[in-house]
C-alpha atoms as a PDB file:
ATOM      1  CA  UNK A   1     -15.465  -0.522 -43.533  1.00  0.00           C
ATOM      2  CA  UNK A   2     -13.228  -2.420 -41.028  1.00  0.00           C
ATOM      3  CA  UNK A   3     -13.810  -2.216 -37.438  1.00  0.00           C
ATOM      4  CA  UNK A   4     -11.583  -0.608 -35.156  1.00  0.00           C
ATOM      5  CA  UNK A   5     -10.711  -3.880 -33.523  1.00  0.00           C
ATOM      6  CA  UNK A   6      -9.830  -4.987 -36.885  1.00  0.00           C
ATOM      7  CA  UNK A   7      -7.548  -1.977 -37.610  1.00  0.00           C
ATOM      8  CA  UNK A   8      -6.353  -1.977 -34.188  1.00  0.00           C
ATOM      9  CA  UNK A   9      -4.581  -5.608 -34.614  1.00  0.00           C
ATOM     10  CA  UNK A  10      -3.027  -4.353 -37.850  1.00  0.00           C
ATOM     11  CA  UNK A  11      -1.644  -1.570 -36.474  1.00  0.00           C
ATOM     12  CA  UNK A  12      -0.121  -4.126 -33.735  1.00  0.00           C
ATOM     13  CA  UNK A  13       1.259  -6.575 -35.815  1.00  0.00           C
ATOM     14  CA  UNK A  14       3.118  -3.525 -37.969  1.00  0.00           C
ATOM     15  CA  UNK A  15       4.148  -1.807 -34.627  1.00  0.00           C
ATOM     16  CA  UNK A  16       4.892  -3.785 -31.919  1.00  0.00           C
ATOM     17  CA  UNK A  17       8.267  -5.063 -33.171  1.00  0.00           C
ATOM     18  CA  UNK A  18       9.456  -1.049 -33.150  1.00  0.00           C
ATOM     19  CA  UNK A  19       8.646  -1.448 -29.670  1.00  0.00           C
ATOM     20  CA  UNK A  20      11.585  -0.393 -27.351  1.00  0.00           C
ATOM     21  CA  UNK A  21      12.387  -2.366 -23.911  1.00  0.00           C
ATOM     22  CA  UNK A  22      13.305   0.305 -22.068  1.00  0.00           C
ATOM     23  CA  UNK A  23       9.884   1.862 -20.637  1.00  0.00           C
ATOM     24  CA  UNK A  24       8.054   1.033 -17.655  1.00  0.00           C
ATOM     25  CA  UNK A  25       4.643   2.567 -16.708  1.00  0.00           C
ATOM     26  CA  UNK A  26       3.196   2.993 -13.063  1.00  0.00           C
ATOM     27  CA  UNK A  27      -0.488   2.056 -13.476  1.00  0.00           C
ATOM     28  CA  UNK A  28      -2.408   3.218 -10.220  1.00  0.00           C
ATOM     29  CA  UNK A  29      -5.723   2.903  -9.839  1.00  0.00           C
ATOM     30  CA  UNK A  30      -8.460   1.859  -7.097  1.00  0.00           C
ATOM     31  CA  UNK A  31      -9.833  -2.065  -7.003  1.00  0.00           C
ATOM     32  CA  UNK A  32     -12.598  -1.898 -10.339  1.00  0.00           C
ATOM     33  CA  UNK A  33     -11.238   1.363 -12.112  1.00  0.00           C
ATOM     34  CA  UNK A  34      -9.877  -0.486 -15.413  1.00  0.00           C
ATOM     35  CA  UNK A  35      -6.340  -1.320 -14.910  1.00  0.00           C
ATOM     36  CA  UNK A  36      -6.420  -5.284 -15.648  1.00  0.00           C
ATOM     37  CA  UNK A  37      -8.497  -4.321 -19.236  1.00  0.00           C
ATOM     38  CA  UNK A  38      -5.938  -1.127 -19.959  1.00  0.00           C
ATOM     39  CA  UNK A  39      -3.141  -4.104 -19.202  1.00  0.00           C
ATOM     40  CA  UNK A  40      -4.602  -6.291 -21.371  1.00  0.00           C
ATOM     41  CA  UNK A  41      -3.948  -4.045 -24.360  1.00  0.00           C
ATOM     42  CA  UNK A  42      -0.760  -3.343 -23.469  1.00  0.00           C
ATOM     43  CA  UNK A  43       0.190  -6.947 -23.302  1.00  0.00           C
ATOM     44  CA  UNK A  44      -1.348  -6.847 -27.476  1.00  0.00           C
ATOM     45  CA  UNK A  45       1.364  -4.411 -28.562  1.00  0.00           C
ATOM     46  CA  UNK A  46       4.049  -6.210 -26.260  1.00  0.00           C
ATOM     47  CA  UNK A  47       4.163  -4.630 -23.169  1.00  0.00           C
ATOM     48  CA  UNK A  48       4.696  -7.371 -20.306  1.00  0.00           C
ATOM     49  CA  UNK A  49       2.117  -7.145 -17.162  1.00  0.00           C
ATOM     50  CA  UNK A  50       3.240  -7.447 -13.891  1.00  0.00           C
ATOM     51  CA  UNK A  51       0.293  -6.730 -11.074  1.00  0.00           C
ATOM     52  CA  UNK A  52       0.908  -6.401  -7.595  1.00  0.00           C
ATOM     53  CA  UNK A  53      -2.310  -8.344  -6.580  1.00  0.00           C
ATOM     54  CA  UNK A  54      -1.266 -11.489  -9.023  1.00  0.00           C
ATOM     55  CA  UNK A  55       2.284 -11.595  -7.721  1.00  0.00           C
ATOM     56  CA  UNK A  56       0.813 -11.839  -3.923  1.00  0.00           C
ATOM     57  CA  UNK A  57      -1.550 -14.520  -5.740  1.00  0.00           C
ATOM     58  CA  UNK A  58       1.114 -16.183  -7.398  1.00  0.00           C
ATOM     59  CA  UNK A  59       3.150 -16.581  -3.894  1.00  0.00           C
ATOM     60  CA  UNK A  60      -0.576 -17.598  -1.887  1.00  0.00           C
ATOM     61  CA  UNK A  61      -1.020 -20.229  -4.460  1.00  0.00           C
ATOM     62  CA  UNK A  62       2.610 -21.385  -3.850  1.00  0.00           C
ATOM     63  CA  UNK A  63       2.169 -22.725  -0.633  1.00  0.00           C
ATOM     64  CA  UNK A  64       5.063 -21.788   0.643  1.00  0.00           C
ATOM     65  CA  UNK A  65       5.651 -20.320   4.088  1.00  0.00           C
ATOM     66  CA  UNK A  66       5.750 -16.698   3.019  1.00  0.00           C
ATOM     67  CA  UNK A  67       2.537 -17.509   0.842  1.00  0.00           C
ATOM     68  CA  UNK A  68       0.614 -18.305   3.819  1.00  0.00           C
ATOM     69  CA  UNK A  69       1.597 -15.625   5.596  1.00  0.00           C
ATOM     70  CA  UNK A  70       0.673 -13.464   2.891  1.00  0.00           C
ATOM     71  CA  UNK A  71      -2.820 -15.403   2.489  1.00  0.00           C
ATOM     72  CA  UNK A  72      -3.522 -14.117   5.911  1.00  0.00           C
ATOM     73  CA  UNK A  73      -2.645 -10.384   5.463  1.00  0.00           C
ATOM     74  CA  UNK A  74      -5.147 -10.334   1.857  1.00  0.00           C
ATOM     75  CA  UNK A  75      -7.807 -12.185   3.978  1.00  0.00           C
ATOM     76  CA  UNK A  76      -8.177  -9.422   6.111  1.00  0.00           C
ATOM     77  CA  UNK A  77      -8.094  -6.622   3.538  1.00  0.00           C
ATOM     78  CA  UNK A  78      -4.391  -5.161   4.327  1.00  0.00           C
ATOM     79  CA  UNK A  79      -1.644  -4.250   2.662  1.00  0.00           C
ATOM     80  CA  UNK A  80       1.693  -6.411   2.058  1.00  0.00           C
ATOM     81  CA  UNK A  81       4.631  -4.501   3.533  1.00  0.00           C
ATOM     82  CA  UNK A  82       6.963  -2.697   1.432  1.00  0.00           C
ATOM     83  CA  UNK A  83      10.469  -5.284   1.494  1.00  0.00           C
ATOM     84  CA  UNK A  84       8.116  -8.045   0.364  1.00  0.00           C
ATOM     85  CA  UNK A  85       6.318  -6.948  -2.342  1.00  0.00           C
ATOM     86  CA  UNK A  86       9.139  -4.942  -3.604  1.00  0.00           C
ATOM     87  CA  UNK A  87      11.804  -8.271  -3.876  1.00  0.00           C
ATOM     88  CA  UNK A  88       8.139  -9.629  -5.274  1.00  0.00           C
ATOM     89  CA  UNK A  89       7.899  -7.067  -8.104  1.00  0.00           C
ATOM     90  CA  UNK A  90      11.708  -6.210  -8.700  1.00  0.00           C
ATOM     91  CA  UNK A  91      12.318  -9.534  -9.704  1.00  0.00           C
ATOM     92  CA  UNK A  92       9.856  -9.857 -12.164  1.00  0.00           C
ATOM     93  CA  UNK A  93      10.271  -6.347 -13.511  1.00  0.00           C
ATOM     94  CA  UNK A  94      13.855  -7.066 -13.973  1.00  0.00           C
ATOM     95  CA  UNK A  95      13.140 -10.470 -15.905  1.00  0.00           C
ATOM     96  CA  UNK A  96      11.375  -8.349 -18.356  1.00  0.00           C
ATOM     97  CA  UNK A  97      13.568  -5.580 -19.426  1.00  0.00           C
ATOM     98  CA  UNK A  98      16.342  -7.531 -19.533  1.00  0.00           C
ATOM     99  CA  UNK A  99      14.832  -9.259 -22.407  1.00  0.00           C
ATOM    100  CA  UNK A 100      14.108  -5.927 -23.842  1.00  0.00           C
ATOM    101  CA  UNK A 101      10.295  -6.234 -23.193  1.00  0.00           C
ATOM    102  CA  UNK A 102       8.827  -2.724 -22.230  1.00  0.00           C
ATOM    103  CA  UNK A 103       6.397  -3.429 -18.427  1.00  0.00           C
ATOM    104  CA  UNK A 104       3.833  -2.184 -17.077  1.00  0.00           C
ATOM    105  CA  UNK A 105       3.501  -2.114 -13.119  1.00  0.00           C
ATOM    106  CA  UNK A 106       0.125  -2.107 -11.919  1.00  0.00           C
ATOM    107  CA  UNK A 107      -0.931  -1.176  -8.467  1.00  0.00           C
ATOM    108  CA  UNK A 108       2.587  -0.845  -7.355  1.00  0.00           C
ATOM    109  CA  UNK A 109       3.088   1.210  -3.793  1.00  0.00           C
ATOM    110  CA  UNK A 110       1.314   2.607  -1.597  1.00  0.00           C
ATOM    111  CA  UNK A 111       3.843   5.386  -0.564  1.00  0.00           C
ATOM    112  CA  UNK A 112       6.295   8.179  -1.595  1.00  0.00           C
ATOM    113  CA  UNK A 113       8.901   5.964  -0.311  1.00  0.00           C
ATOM    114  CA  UNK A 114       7.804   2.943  -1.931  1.00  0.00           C
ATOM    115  CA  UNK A 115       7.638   5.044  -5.113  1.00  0.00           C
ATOM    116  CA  UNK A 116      10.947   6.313  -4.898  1.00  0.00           C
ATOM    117  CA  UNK A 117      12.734   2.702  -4.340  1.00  0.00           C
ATOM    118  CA  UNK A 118      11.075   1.695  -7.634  1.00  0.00           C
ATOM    119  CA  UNK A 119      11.868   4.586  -9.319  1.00  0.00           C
ATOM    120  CA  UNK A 120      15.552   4.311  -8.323  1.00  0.00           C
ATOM    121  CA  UNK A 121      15.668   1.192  -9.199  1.00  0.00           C
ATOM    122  CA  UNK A 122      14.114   1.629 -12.772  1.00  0.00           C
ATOM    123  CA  UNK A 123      16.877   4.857 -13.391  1.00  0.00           C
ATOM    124  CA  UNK A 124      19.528   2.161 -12.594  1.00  0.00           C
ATOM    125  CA  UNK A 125      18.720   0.175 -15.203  1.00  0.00           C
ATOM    126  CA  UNK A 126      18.395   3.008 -17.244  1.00  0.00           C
ATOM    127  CA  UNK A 127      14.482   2.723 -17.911  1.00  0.00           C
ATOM    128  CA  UNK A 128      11.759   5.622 -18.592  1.00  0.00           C
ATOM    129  CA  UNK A 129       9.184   5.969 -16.263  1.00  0.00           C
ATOM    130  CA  UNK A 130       5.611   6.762 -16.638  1.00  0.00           C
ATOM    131  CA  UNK A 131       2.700   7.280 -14.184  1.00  0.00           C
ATOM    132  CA  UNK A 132      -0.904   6.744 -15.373  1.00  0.00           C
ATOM    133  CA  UNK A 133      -3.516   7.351 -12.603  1.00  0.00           C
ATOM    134  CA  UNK A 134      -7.069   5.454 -13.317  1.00  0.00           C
ATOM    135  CA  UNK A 135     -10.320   7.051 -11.502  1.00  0.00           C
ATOM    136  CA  UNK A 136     -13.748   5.810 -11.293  1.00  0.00           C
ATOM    137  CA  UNK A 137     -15.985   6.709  -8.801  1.00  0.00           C
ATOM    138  CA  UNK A 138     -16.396   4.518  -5.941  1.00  0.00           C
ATOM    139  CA  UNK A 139     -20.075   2.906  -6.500  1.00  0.00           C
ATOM    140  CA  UNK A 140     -18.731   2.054  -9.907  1.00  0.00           C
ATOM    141  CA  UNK A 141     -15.578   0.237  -8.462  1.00  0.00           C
ATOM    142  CA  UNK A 142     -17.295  -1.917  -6.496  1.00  0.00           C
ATOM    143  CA  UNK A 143     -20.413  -2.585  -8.854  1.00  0.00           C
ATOM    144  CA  UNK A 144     -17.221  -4.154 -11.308  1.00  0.00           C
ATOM    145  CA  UNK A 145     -15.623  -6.053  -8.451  1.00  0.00           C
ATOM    146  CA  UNK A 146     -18.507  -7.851  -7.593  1.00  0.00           C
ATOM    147  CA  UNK A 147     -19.576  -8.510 -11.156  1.00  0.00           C
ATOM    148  CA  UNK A 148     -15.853  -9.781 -12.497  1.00  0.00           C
ATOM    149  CA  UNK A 149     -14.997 -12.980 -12.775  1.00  0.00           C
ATOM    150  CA  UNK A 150     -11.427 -13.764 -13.703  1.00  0.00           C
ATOM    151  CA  UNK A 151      -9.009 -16.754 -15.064  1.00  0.00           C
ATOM    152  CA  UNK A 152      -6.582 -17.067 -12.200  1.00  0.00           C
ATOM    153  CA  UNK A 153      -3.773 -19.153 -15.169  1.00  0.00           C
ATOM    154  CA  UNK A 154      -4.198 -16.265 -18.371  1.00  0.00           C
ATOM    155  CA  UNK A 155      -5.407 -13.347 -16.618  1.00  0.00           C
ATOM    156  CA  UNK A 156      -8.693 -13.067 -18.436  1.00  0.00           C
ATOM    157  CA  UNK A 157     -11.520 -10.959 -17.500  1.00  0.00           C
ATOM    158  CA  UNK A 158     -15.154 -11.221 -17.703  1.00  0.00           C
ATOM    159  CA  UNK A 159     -18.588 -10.455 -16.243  1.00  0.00           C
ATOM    160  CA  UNK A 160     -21.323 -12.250 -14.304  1.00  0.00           C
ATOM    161  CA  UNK A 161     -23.534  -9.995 -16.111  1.00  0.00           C
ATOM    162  CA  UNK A 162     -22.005 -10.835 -19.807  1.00  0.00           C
ATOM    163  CA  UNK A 163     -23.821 -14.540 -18.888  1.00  0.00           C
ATOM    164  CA  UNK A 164     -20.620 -16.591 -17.757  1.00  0.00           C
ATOM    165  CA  UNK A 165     -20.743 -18.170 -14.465  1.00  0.00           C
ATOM    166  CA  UNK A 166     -17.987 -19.347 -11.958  1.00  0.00           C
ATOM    167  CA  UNK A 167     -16.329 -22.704 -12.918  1.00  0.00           C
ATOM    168  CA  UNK A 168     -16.876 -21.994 -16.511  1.00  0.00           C
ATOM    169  CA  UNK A 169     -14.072 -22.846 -18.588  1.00  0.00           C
ATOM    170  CA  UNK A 170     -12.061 -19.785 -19.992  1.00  0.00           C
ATOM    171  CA  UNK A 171     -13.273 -19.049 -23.328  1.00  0.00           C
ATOM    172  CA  UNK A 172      -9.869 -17.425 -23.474  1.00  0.00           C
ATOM    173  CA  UNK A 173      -7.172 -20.059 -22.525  1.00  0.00           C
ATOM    174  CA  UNK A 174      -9.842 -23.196 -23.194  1.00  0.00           C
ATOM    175  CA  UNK A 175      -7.560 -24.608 -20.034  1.00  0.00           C
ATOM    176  CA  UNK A 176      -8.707 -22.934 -16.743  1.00  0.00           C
ATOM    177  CA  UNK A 177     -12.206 -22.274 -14.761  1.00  0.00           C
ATOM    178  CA  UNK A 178     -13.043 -19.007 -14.489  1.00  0.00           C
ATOM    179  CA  UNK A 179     -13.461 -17.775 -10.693  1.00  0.00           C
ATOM    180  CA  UNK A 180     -13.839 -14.998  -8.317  1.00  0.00           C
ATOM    181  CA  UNK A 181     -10.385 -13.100  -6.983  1.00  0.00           C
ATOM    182  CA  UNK A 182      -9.950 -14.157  -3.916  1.00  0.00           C
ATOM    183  CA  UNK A 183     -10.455 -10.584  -2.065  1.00  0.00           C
ATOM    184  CA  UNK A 184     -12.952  -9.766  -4.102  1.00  0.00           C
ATOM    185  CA  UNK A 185     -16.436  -9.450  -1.382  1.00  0.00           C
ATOM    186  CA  UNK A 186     -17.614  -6.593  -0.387  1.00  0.00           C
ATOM    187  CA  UNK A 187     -16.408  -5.907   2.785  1.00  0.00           C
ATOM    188  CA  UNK A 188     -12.768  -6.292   1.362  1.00  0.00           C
ATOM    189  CA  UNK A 189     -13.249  -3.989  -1.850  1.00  0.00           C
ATOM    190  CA  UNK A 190     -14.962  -1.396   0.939  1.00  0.00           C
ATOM    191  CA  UNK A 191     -11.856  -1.196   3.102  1.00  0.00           C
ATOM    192  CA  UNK A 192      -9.787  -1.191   0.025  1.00  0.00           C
ATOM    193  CA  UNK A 193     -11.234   1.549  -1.681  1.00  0.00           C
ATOM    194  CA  UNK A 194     -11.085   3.723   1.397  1.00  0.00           C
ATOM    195  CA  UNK A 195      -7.443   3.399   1.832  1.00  0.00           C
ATOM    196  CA  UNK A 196      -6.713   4.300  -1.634  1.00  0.00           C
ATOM    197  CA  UNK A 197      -8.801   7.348  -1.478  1.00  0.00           C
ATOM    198  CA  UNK A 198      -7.965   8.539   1.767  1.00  0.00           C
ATOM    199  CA  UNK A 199      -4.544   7.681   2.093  1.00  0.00           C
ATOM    200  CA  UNK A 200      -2.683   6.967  -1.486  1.00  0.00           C
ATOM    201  CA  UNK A 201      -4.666   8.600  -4.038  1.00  0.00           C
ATOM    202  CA  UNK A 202      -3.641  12.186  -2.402  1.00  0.00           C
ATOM    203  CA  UNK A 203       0.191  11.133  -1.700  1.00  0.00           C
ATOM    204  CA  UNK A 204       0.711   9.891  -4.999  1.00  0.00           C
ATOM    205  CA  UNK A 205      -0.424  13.274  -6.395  1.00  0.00           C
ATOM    206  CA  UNK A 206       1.366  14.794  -4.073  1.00  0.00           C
ATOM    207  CA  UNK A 207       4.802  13.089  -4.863  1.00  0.00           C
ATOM    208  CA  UNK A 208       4.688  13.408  -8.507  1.00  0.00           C
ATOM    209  CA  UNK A 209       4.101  16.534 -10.449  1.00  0.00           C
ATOM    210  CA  UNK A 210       1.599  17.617 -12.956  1.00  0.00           C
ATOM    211  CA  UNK A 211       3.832  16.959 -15.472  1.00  0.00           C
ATOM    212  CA  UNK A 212       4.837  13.536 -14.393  1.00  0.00           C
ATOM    213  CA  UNK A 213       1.196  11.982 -14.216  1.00  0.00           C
ATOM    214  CA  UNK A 214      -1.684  10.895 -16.855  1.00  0.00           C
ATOM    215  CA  UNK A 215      -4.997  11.100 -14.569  1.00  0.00           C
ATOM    216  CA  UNK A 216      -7.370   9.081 -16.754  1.00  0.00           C
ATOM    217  CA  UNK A 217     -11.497   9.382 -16.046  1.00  0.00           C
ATOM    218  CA  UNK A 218     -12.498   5.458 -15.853  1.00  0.00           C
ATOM    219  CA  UNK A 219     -16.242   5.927 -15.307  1.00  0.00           C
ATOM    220  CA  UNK A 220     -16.928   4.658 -18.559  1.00  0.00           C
ATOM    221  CA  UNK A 221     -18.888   1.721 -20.450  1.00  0.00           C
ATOM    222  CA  UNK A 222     -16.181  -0.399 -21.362  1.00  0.00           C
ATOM    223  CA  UNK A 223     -17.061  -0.635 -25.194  1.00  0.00           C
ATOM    224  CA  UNK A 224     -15.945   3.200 -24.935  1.00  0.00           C
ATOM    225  CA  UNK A 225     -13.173   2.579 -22.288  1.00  0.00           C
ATOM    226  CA  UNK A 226     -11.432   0.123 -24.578  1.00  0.00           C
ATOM    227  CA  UNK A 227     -11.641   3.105 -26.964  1.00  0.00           C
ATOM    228  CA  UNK A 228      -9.717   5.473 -25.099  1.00  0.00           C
ATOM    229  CA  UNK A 229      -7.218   3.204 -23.535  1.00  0.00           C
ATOM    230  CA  UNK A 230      -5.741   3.041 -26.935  1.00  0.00           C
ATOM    231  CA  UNK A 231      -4.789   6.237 -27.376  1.00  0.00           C
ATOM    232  CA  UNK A 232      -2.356   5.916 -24.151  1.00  0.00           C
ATOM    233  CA  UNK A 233      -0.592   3.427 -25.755  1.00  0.00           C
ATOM    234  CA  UNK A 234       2.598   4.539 -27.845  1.00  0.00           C
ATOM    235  CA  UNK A 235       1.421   2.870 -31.124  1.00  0.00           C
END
């Protein structure tokens, strides 16, 4: 019997070129609750990824002026103000679609206005729009943050506890070292998962309805997470 990784890539290789370019989906979530492993298999059946965190990364790693100014504001566990990581993300999204590649936007916004500009701007270019709303309790958020280690050039993810170790070569790309994010301490992920909670967890509830939001339960192993992230996937 074939495993269900197995059938899994057959179903992507017959599916993904029926794949239309004209969705986007909002992928919310607190720091640890699953979004960069959901994203993963969306980028198998040829969605595009576009995180918030990695385009802030992306312009920190730049060295440019704006890059050290934005170094600063992660450093301290803030947020990146709404005109810059919008131009950020709006450029990228628009790259995407426009090559008919269906996106998904992950940790966009942090409030109803910030959802509405994206929103607008996704109905002007005539795109479909869905939310998906990860939740994990808190202690397991930050038990993943502290344990991850990622490859800043592919995007892979990993574990301390799976035995790799920081400056390890990615066994994904074979190119980059694996390393920690560079936000990702404890005092950081603390102050980030409070603000989420407290302050955009309940607006963005409140400024979509029922009908308009997938809340999906993240407090899972990830053998069985992997699992169920499939099935939000239009295969």
């Amino acid at each position: 019997m074939k495993s269900l990784g197995t059938l899994f890539c057959i179903l992507v290789c017959c599916f993904s070129p029926l794949l239309k370019g004209n969705e986007a989906i909002l992928l919310m979530g607190p720091p640890g609750s699953g979004k960069g492993t959901f994203s993963s298999f969306a980028k198998q059946v040829g969605y595009g990824h576009i995180s918030a965190g990695d385009v802030i990364r992306e312009e920190i790693l730049s060295g440019t002026d704006l890059g050290r100014k934005l170094e600063e504001i992660v450093e301290k566990g803030e947020y990146v103000d709404s005109d810059t990581l919008f131009q950020l993300v709006a450029t990228r999204v628009e790259a995407f679609l426009h090559k008919k590649v269906p996106v998904i936007i992950d940790g966009y916004g942090r409030t109803p206005e910030d959802w509405h500009r994206l929103n607008a701007h996704l109905q002007g270019m005539g795109v479909k729009r869905r939310v998906i709303l990860f939740d994990a309790p808190e202690k397991v958020c930050v038990e993943r943050i502290l344990d991850r280690l990622i490859c800043i050039d592919c995007g892979f993810i990993t574990s301390k506890k799976g035995g790799r170790k920081v400056g390890e070569v990615c066994p994904n790309c074979q190119t980059h070292q694996l390393s920690l994010r560079m936000n990702d301490n404890l005092k950081v992920t603390l102050k980030r998962l409070k603000t989420f909670h407290e302050e955009i967890r309940p607006l963005l509830l409140k400024t979509y309805a029922k009908e308009e939001i997938t809340v999906f339960c993240s407090d899972l192993p990830w053998e069985s997470m992997e699992k169920e992230m499939k099935v939000l996937l239009p295969l």
